[in-house]
Protein backbone atom coordinates (compact mmCIF):
# COMPACT_ATOMS: atom_id res chain seq x y z
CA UNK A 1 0.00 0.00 0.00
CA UNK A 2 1.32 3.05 -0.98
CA UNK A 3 0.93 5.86 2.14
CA UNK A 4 1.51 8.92 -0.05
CA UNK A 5 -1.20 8.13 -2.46
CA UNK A 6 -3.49 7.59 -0.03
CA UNK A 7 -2.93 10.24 2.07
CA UNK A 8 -3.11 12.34 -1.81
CA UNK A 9 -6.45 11.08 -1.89
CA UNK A 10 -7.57 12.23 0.79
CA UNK A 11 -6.31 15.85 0.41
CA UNK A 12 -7.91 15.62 -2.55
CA UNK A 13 -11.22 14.77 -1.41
CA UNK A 14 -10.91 17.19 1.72
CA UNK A 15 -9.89 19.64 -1.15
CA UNK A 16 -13.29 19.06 -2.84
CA UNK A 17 -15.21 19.20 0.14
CA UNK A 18 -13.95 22.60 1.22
CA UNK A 19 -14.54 23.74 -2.64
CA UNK A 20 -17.90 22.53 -2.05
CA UNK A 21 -18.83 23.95 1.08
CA UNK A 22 -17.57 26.97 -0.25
CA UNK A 23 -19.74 27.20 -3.08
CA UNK A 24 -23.39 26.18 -0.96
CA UNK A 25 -22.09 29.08 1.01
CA UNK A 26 -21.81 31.78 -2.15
CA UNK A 27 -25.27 30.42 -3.12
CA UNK A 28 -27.00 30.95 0.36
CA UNK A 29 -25.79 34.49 0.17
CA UNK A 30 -23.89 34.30 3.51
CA UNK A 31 -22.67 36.97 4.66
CA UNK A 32 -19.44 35.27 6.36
CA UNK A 33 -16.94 36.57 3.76
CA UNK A 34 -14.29 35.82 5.46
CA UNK A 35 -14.95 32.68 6.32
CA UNK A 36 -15.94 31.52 2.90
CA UNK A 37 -12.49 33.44 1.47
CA UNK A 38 -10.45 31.05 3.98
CA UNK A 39 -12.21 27.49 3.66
CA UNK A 40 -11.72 28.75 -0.21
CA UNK A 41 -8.36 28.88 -0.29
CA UNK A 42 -7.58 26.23 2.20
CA UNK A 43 -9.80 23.59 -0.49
CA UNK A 44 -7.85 24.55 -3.09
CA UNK A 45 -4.28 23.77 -1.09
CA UNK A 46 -5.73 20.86 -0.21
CA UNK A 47 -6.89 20.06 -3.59
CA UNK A 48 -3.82 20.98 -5.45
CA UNK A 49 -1.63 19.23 -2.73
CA UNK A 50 -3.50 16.10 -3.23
CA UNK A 51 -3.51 15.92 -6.77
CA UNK A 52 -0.30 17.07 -7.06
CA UNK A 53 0.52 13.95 -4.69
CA UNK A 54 -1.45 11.40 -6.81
CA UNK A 55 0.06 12.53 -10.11
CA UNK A 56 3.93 12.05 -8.76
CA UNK A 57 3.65 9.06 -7.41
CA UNK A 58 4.83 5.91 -9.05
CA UNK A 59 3.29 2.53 -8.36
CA UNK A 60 5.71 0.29 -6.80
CA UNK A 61 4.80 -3.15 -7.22
């Protein structure tokens, strides 16, 4: 089992979640602009990270 590609996954999927989140927030018209700035930007580290992770990784078997 490789440990960084999981743990890539899971960025990646915390990455999407935060992107998510994000956007149910713009639609409700919330008025918590900074929060939805930083859970933003933190998705989108996460989400590049995790990707970034998956791609570079070479199976091993």
């Amino acid at each position: 089992m490789n440990v960084k590609r999981t743990f890539g996954t899971i960025l990646t999927l915390l990455g999407i979640a935060g992107l998510l989140y994000t956007g149910y927030l713009l639609l409700q018209k919330s008025e918590a602009y900074t929060t939805m700035g930083v859970i933003g930007v933190i998705g989108l580290i996460f989400f590049s990270a995790g990707i970034g992770l998956v791609k570079n990784t070479r199976d091993e078997s």
